[in-house]
PDB file of N, CA and C in Angstrom:
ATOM      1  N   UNK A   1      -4.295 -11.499  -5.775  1.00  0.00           N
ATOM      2  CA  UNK A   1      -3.885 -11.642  -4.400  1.00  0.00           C
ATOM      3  C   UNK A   1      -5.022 -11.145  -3.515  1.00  0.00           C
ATOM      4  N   UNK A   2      -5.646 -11.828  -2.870  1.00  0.00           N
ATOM      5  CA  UNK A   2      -6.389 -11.083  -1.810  1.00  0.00           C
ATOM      6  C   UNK A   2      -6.260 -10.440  -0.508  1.00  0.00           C
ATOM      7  N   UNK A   3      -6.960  -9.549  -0.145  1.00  0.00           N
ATOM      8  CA  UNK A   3      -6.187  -8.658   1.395  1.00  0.00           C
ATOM      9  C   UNK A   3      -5.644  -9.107   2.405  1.00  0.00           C
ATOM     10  N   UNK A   4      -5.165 -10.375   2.213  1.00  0.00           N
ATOM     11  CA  UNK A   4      -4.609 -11.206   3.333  1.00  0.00           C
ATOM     12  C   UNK A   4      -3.572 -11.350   3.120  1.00  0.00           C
ATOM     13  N   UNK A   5      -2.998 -11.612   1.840  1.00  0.00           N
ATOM     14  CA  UNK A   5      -2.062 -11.783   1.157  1.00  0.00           C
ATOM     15  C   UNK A   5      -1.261 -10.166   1.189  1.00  0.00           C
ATOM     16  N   UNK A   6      -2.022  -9.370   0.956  1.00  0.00           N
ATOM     17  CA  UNK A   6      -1.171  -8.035   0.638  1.00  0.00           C
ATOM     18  C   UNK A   6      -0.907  -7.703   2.241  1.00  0.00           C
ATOM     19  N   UNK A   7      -1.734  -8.048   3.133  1.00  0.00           N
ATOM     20  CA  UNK A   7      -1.618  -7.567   4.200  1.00  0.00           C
ATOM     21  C   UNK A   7       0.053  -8.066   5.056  1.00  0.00           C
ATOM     22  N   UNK A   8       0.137  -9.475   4.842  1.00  0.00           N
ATOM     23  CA  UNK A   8       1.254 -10.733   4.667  1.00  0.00           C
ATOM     24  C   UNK A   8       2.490 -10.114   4.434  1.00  0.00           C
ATOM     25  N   UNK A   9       2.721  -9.992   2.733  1.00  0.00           N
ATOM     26  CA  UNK A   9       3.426  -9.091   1.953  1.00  0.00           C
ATOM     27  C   UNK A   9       3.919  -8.107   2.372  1.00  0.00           C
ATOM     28  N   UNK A  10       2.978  -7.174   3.109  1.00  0.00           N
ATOM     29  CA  UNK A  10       3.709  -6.005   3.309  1.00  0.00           C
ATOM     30  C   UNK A  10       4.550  -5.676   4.164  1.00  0.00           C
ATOM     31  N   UNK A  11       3.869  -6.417   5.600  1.00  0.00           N
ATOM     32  CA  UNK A  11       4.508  -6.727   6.913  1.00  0.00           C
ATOM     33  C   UNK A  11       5.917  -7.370   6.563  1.00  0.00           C
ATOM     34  N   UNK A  12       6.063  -8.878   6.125  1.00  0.00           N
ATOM     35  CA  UNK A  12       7.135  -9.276   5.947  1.00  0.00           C
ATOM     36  C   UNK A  12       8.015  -8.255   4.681  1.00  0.00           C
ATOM     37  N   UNK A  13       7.456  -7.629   3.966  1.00  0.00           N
ATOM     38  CA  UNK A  13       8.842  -7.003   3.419  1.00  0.00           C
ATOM     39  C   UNK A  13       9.283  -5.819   4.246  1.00  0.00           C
ATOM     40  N   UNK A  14       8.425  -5.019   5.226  1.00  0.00           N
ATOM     41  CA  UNK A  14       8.794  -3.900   5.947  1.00  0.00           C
ATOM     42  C   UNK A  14       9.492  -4.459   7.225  1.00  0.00           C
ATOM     43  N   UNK A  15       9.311  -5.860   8.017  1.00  0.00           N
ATOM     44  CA  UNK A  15      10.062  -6.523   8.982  1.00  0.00           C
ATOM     45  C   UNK A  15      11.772  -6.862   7.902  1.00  0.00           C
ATOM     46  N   UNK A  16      11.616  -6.995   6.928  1.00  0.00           N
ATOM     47  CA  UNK A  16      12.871  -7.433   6.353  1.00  0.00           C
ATOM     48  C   UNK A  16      13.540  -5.839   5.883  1.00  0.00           C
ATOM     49  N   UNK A  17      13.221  -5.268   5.461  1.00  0.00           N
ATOM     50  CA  UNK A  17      13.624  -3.644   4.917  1.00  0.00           C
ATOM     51  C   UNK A  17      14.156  -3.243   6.567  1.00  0.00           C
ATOM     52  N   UNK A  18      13.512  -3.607   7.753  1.00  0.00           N
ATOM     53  CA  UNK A  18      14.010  -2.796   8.992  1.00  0.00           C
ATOM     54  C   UNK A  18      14.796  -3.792   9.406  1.00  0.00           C
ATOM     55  N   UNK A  19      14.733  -4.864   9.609  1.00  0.00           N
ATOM     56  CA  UNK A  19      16.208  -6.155   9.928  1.00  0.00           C
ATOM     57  C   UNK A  19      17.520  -5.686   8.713  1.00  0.00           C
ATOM     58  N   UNK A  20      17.573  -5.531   8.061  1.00  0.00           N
ATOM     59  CA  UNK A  20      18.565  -5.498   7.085  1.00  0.00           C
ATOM     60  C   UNK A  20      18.763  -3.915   6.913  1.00  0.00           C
ATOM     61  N   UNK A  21      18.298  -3.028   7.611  1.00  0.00           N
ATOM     62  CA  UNK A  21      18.368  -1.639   7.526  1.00  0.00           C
ATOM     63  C   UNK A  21      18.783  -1.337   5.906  1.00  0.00           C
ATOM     64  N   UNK A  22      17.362  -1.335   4.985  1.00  0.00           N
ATOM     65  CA  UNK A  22      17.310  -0.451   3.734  1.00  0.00           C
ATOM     66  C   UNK A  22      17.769   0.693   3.717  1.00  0.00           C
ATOM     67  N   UNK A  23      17.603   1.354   4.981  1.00  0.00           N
ATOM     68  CA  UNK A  23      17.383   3.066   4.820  1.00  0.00           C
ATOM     69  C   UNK A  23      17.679   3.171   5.939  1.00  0.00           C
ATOM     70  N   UNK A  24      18.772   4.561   6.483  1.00  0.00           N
ATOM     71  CA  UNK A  24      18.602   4.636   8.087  1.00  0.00           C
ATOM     72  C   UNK A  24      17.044   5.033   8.678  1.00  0.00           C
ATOM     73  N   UNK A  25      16.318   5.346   7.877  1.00  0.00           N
ATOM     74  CA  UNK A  25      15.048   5.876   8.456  1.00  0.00           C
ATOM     75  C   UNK A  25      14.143   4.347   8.821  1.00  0.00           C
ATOM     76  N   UNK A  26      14.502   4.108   8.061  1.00  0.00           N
ATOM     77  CA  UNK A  26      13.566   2.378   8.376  1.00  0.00           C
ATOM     78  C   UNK A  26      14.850   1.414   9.487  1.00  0.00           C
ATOM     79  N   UNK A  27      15.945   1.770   9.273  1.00  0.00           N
ATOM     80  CA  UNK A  27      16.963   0.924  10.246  1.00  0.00           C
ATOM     81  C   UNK A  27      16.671   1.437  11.542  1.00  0.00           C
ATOM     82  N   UNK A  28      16.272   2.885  12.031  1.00  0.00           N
ATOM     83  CA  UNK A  28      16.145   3.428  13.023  1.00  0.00           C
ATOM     84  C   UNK A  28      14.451   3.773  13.710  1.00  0.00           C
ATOM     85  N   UNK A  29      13.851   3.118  13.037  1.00  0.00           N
ATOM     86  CA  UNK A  29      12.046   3.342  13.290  1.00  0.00           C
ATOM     87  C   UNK A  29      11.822   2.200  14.087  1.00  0.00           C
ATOM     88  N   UNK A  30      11.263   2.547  14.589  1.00  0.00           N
ATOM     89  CA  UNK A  30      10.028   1.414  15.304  1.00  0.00           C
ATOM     90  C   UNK A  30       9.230   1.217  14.876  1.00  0.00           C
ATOM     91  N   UNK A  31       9.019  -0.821  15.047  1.00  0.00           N
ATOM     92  CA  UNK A  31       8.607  -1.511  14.542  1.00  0.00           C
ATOM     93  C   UNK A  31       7.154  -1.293  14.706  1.00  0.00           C
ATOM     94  N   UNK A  32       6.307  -0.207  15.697  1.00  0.00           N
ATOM     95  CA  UNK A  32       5.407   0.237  16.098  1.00  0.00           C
ATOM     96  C   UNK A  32       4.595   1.411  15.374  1.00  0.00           C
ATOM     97  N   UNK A  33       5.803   1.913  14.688  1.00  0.00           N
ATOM     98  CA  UNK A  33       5.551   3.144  13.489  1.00  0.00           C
ATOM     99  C   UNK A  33       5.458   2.391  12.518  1.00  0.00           C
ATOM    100  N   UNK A  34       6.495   1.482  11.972  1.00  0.00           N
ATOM    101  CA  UNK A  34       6.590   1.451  10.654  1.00  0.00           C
ATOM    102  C   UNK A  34       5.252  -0.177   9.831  1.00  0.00           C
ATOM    103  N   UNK A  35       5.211  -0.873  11.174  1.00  0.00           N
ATOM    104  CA  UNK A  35       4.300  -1.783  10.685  1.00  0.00           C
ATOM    105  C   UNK A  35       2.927  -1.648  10.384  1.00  0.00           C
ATOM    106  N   UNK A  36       2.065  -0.643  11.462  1.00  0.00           N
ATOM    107  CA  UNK A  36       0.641  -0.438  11.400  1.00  0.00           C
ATOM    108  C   UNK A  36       0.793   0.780   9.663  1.00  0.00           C
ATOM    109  N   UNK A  37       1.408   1.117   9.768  1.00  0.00           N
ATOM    110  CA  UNK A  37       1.727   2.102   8.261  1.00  0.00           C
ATOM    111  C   UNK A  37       1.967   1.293   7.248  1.00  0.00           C
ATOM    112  N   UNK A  38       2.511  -0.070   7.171  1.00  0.00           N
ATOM    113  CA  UNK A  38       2.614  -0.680   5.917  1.00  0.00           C
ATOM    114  C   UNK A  38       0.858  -1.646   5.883  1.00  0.00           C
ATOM    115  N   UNK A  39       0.656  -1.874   7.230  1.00  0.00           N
ATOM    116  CA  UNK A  39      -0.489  -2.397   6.844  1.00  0.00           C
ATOM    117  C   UNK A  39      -1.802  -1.956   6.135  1.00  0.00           C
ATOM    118  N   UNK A  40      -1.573  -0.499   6.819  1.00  0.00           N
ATOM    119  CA  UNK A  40      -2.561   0.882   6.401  1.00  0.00           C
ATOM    120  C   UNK A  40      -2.725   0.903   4.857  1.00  0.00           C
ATOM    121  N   UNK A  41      -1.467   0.626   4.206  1.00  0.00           N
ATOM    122  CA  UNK A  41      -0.825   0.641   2.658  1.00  0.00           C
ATOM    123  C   UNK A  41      -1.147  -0.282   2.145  1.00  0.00           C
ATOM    124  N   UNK A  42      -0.971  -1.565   2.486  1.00  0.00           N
ATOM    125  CA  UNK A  42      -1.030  -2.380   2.136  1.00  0.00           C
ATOM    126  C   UNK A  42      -2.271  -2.593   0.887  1.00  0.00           C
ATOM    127  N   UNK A  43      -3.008  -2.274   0.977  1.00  0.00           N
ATOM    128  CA  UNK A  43      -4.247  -2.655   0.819  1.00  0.00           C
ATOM    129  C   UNK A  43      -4.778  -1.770  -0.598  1.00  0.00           C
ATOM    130  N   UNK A  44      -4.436  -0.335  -0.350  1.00  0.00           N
ATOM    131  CA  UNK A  44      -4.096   0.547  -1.486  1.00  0.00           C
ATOM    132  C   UNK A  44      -4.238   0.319  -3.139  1.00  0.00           C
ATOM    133  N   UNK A  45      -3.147  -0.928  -3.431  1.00  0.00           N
ATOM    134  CA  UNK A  45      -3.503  -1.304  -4.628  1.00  0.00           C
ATOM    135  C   UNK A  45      -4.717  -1.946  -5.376  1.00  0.00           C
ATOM    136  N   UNK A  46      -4.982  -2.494  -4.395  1.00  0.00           N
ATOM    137  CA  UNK A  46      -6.578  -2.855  -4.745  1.00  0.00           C
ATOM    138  C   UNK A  46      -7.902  -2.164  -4.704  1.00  0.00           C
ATOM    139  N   UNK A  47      -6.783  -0.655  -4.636  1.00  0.00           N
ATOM    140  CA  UNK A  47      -8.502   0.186  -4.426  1.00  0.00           C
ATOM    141  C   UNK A  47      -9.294   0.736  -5.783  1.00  0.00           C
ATOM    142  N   UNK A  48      -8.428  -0.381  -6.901  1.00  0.00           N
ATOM    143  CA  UNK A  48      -9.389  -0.067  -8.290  1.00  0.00           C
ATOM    144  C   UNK A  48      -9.884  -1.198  -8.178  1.00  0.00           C
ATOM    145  N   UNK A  49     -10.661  -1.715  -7.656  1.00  0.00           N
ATOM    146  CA  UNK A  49     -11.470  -2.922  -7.837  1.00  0.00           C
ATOM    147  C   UNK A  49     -12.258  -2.844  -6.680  1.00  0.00           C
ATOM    148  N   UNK A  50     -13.834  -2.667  -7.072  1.00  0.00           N
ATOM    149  CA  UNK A  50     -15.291  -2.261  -5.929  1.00  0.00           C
ATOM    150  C   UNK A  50     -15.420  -3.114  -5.404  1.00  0.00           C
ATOM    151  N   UNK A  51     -14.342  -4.740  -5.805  1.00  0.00           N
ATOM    152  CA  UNK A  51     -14.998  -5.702  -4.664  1.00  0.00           C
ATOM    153  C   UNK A  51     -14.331  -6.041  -3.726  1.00  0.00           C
ATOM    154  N   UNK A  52     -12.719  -5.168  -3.594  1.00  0.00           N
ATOM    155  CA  UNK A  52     -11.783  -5.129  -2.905  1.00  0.00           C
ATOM    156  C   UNK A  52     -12.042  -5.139  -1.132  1.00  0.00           C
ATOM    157  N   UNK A  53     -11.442  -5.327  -0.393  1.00  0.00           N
ATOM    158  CA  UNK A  53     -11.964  -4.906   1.022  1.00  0.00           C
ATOM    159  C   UNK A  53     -11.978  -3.210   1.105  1.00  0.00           C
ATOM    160  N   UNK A  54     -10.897  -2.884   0.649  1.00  0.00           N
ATOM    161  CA  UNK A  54     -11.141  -1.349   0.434  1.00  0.00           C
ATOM    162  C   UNK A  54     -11.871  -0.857  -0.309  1.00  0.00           C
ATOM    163  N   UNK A  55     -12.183  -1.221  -1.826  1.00  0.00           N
ATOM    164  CA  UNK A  55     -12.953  -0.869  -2.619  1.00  0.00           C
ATOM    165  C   UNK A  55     -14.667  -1.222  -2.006  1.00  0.00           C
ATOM    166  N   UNK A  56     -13.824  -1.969  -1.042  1.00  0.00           N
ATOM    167  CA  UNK A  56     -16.076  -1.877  -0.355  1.00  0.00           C
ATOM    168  C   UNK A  56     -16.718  -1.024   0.278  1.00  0.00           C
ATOM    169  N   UNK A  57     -15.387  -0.240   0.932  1.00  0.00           N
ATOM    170  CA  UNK A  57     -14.799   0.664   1.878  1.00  0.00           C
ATOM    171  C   UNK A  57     -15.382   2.227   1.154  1.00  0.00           C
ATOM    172  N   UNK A  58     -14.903   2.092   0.122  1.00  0.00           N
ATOM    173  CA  UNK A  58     -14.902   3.645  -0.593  1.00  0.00           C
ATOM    174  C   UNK A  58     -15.160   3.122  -1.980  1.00  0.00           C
ATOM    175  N   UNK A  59     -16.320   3.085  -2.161  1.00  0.00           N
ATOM    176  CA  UNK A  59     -17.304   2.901  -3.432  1.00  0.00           C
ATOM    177  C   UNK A  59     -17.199   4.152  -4.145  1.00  0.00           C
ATOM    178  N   UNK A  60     -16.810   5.356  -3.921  1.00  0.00           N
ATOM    179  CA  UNK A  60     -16.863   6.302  -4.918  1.00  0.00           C
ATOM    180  C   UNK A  60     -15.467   7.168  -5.521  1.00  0.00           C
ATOM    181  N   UNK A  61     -14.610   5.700  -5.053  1.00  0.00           N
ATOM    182  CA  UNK A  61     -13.442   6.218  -5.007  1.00  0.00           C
ATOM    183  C   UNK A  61     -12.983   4.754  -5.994  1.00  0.00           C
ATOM    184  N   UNK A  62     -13.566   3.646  -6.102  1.00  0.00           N
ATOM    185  CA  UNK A  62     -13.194   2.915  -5.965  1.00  0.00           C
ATOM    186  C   UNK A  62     -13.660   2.686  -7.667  1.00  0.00           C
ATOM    187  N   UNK A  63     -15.186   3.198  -7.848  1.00  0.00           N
ATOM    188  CA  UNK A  63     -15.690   2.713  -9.217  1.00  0.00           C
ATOM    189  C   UNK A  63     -15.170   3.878  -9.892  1.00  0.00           C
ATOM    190  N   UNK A  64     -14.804   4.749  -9.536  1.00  0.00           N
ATOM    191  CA  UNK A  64     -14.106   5.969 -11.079  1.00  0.00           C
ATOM    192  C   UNK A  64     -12.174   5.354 -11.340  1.00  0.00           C
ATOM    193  N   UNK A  65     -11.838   4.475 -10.268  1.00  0.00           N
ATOM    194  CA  UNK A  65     -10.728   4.265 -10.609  1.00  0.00           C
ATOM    195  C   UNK A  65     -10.941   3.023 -11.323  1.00  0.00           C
ATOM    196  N   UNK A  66     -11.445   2.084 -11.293  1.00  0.00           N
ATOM    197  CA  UNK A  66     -11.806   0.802 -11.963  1.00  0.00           C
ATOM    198  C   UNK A  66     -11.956   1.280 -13.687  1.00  0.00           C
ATOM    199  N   UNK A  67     -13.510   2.111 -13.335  1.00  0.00           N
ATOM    200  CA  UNK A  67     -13.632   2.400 -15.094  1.00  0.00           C
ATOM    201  C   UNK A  67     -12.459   2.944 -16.217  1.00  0.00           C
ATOM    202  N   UNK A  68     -11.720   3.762 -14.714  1.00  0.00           N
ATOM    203  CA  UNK A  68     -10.378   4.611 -16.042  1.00  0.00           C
ATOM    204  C   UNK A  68      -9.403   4.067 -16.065  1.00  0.00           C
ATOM    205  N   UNK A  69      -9.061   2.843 -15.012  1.00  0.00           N
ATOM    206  CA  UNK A  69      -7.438   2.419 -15.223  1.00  0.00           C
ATOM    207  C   UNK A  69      -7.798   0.543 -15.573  1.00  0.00           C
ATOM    208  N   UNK A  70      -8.944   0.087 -14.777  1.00  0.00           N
ATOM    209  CA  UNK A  70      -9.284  -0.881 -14.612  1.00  0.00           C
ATOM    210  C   UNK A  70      -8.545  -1.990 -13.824  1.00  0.00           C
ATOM    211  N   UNK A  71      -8.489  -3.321 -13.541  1.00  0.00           N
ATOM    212  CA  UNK A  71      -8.015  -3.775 -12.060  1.00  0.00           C
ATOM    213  C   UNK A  71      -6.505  -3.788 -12.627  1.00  0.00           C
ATOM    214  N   UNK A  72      -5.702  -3.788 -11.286  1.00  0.00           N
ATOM    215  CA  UNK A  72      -4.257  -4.052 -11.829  1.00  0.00           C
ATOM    216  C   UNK A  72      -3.286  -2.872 -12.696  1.00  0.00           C
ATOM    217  N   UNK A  73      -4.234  -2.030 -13.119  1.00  0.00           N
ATOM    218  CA  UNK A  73      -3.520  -0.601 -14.212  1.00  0.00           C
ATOM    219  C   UNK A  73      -2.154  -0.165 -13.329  1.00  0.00           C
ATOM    220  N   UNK A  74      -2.990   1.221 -12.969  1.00  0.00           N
ATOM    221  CA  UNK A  74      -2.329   2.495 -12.512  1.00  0.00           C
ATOM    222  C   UNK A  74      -1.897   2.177 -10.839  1.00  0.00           C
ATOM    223  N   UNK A  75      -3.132   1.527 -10.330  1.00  0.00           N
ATOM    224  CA  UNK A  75      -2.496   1.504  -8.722  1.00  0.00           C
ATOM    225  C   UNK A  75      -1.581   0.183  -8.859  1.00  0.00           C
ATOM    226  N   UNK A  76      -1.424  -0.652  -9.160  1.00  0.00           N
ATOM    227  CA  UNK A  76      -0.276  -1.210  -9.151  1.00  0.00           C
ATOM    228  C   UNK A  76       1.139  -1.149  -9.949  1.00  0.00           C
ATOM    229  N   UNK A  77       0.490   0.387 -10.326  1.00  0.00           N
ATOM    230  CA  UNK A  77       2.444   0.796 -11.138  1.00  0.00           C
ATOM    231  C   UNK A  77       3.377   1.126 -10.340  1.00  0.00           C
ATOM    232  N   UNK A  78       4.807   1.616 -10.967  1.00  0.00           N
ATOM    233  CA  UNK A  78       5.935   1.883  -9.549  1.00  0.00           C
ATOM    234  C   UNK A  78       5.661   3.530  -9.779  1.00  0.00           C
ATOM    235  N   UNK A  79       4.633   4.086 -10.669  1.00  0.00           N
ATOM    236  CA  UNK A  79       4.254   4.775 -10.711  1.00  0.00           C
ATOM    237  C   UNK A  79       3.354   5.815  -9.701  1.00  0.00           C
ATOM    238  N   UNK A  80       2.697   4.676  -9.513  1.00  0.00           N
ATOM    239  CA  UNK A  80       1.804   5.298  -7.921  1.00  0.00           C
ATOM    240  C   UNK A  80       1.979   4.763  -6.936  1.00  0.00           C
ATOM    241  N   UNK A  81       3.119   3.861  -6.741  1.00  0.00           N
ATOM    242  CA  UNK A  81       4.017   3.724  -5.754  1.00  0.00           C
ATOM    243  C   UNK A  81       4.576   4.929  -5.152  1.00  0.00           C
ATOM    244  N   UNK A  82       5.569   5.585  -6.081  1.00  0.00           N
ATOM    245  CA  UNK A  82       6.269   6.885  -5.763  1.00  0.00           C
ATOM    246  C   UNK A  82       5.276   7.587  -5.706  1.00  0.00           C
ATOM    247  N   UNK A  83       4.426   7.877  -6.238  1.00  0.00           N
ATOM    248  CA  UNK A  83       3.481   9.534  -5.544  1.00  0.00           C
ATOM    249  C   UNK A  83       2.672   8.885  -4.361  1.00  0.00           C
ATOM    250  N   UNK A  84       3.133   7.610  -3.966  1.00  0.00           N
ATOM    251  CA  UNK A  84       2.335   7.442  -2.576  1.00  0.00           C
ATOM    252  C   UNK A  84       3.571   7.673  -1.984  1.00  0.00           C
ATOM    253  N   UNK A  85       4.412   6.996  -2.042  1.00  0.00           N
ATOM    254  CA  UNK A  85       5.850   7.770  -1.096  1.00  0.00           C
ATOM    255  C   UNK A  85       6.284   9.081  -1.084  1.00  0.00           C
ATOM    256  N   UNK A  86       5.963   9.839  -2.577  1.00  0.00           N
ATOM    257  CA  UNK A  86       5.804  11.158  -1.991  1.00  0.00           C
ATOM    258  C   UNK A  86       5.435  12.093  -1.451  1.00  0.00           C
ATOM    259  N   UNK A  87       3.749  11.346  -1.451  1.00  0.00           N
ATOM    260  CA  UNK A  87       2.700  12.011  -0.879  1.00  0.00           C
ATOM    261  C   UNK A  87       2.690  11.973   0.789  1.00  0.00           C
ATOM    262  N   UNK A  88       3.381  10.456   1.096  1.00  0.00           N
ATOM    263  CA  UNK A  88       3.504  10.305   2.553  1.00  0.00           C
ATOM    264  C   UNK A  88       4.997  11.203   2.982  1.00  0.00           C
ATOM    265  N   UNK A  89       5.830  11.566   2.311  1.00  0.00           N
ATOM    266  CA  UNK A  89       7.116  12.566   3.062  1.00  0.00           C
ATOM    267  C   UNK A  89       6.365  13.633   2.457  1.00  0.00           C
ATOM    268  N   UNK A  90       5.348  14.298   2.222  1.00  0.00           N
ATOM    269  CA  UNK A  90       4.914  15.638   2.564  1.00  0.00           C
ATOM    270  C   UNK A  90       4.102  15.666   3.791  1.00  0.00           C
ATOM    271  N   UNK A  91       3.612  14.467   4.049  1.00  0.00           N
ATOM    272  CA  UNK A  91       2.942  14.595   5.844  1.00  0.00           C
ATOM    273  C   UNK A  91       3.784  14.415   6.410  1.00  0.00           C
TER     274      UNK A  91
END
């Protein structure tokens, strides 16, 4: 998928998660909070791959995750899904 696509993706599932109120926290947010934050995210999973838009971004972040998980591994588990959702309700 390329960053256009994830960018796409994310928006329309966070416009549908806040129309259909998933969560009162997402039923009650603004669409002003919660969209520039999924877009911010969006992108995330592709940061094991150096040729990513992000991975172009952060080259030294980008080639130690490639070599140890390689494309597609670890950042696209529901694994580092949740420690990104947990990591974001500790800010």
């Amino acid at each position: 998928m390329t960053a256009q696509g994830h960018l796409l993706f994310s928006v329309t599932c966070v416009l549908l998660a806040h129309k259909v109120g998933l969560t009162p926290a997402l039923a009650d947010a603004s669409l002003w909070h919660i969209v520039p934050m999924a877009l911010a995210s969006a992108l995330l999973p592709d940061l094991d791959h150096p040729r990513s838009l992000l991975g172009r971004q952060l080259p030294w972040i980008s080639g130690p995750l490639s070599r140890l998980f390689g494309h597609r591994g670890f950042t696209h588990s529901l694994l580092a899904v949740g420690m990104g959702v947990w990591g974001l309700a500790q800010v």
